[in-house]
N, C-alpha and C. Protein backbone atom coordinates (compact mmCIF):
# COMPACT_ATOMS: atom_id res chain seq x y z
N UNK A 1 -8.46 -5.47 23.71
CA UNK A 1 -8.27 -6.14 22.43
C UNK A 1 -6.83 -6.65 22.36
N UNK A 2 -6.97 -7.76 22.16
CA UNK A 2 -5.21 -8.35 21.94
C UNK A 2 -4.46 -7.68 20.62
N UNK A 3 -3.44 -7.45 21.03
CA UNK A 3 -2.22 -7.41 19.81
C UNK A 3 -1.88 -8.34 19.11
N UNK A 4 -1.03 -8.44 17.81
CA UNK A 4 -0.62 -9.42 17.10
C UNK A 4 0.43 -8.87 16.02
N UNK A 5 1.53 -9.44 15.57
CA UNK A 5 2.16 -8.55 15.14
C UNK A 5 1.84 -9.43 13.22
N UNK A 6 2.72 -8.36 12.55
CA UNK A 6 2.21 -8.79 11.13
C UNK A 6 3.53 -8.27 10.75
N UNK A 7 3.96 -9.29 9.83
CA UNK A 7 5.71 -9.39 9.28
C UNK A 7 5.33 -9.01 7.46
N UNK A 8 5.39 -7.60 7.06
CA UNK A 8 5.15 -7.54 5.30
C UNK A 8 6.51 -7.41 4.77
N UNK A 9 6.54 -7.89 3.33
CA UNK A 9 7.94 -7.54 2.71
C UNK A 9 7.56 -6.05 1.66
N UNK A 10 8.74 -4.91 2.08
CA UNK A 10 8.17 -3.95 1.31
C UNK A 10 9.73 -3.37 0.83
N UNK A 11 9.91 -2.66 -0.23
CA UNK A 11 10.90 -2.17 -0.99
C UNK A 11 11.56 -1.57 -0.04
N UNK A 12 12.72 -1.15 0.15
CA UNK A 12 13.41 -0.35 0.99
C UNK A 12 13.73 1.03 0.91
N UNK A 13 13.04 1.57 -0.55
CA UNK A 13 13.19 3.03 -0.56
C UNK A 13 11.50 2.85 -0.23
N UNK A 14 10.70 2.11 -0.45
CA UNK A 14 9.41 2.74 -0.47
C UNK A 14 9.27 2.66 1.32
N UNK A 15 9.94 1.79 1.91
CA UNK A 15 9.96 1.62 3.58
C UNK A 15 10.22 3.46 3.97
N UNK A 16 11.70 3.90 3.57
CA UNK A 16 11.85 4.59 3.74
C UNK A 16 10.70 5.79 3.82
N UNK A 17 10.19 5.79 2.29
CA UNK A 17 9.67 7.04 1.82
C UNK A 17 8.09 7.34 2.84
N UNK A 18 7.37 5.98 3.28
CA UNK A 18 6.35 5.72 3.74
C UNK A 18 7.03 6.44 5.35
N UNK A 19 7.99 5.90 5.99
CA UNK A 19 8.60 6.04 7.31
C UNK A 19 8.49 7.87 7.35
N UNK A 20 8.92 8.26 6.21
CA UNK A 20 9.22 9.70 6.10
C UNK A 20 8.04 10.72 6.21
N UNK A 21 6.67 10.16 5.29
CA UNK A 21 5.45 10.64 5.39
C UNK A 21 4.65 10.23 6.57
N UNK A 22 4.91 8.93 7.32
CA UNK A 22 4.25 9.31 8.01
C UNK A 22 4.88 10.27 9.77
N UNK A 23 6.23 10.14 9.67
CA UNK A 23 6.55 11.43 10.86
C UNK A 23 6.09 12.73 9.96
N UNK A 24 5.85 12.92 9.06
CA UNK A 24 5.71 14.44 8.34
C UNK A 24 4.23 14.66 9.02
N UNK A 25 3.10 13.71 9.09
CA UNK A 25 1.85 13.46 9.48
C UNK A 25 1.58 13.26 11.31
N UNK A 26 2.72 13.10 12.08
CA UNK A 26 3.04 12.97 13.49
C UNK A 26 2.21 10.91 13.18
N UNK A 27 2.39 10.66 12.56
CA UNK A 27 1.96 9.14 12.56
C UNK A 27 3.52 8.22 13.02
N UNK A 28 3.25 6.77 13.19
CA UNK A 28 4.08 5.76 12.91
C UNK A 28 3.48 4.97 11.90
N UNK A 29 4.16 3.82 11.27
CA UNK A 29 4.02 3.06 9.91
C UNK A 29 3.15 1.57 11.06
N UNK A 30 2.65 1.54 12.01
CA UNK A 30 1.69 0.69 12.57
C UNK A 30 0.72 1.33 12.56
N UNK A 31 0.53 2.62 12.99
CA UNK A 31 -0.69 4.19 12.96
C UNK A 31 -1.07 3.66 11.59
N UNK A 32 -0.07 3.91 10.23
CA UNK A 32 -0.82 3.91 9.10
C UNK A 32 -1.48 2.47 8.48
N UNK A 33 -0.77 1.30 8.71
CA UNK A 33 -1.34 0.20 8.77
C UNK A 33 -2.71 -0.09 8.86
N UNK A 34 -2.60 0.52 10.48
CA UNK A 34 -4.29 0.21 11.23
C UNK A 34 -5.12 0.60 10.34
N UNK A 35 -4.54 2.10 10.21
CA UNK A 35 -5.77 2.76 9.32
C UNK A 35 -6.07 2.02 8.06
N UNK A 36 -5.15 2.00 7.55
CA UNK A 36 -5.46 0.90 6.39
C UNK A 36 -6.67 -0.08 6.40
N UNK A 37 -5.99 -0.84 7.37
CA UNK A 37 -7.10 -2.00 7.78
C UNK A 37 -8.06 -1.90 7.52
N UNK A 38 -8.75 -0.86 9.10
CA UNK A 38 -9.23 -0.57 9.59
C UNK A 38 -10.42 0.09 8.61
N UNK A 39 -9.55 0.75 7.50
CA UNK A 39 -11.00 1.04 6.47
C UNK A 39 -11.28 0.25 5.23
N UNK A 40 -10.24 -0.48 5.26
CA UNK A 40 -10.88 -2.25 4.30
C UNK A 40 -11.64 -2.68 5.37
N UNK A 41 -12.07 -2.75 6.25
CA UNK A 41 -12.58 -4.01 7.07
C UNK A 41 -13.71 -2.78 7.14
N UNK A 42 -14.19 -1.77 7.23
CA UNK A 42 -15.04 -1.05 7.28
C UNK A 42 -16.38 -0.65 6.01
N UNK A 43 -15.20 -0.69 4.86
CA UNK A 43 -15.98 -0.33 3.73
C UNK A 43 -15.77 -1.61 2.89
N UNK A 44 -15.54 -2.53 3.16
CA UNK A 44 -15.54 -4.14 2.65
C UNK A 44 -15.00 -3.97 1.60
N UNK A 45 -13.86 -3.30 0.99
CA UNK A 45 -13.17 -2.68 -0.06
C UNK A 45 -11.51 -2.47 -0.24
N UNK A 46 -10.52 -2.47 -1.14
CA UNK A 46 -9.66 -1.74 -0.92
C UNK A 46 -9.91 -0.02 -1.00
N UNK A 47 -9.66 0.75 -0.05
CA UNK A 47 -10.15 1.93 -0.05
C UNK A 47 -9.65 3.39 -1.43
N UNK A 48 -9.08 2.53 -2.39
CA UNK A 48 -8.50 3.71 -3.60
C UNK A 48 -9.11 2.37 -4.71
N UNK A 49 -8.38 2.98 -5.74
CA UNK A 49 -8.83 2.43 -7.20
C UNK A 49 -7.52 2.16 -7.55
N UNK A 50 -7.79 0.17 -8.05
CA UNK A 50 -6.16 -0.34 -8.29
C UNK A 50 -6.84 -0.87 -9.69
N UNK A 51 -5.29 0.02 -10.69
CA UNK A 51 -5.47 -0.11 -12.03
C UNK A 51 -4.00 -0.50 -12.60
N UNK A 52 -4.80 -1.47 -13.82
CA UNK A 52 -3.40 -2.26 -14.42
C UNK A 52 -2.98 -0.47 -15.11
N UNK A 53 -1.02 -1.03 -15.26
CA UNK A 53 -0.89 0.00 -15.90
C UNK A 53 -0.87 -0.15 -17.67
N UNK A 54 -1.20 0.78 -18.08
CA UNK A 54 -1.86 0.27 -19.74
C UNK A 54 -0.52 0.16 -20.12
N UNK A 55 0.80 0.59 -19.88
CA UNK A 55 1.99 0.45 -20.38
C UNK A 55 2.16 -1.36 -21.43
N UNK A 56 1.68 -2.08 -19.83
CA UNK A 56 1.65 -3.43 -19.78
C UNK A 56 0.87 -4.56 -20.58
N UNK A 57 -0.36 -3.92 -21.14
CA UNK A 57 -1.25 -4.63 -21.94
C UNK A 57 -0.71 -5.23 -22.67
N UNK A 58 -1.61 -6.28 -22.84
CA UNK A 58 -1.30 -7.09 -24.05
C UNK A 58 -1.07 -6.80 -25.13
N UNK A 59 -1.88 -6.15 -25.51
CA UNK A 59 -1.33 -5.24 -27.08
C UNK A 59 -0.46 -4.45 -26.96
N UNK A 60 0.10 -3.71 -26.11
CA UNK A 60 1.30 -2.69 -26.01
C UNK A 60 2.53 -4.06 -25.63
N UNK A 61 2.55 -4.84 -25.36
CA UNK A 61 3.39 -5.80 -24.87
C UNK A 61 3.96 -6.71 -26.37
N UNK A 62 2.71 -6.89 -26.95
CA UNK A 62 3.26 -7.38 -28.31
C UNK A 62 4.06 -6.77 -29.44
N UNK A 63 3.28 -5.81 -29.18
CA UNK A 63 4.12 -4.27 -30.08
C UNK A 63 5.49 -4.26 -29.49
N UNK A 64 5.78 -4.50 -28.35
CA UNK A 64 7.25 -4.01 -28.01
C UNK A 64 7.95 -5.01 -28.51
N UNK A 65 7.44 -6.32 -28.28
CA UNK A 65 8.54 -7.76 -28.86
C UNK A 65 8.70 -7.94 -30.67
């Protein structure tokens, strides 16, 4: 299977913090990637549950201004 490389922009403490968990796990941050992928492309899904944060709503947003 060919390689290919993939260039993301990510925060630099969260680089860090990700770099940190995955040696805690004996992984590298390409190891966790794949996996990533690898189970979107499997379960035709993002694999967790992505939720607005209610902080942000519209009605909590008007209330603040």
């Amino acid at each position: 299977m060919a390689q290919t490389n993939l260039n993301i922009r990510i925060d630099e403490d969260l680089k860090k913090q990700l770099e940190e968990f995955c040696s805690n796990v004996g992984i590298n941050m390409t190891t966790a990637f794949n996996i990533f992928a690898k189970k979107v492309v499997s379960e035709q899904r993002i694999p967790f549950e992505i939720a607005a944060d209610p902080f942000y709503s519209e009605k909590n947003m008007k209330h603040l201004k």
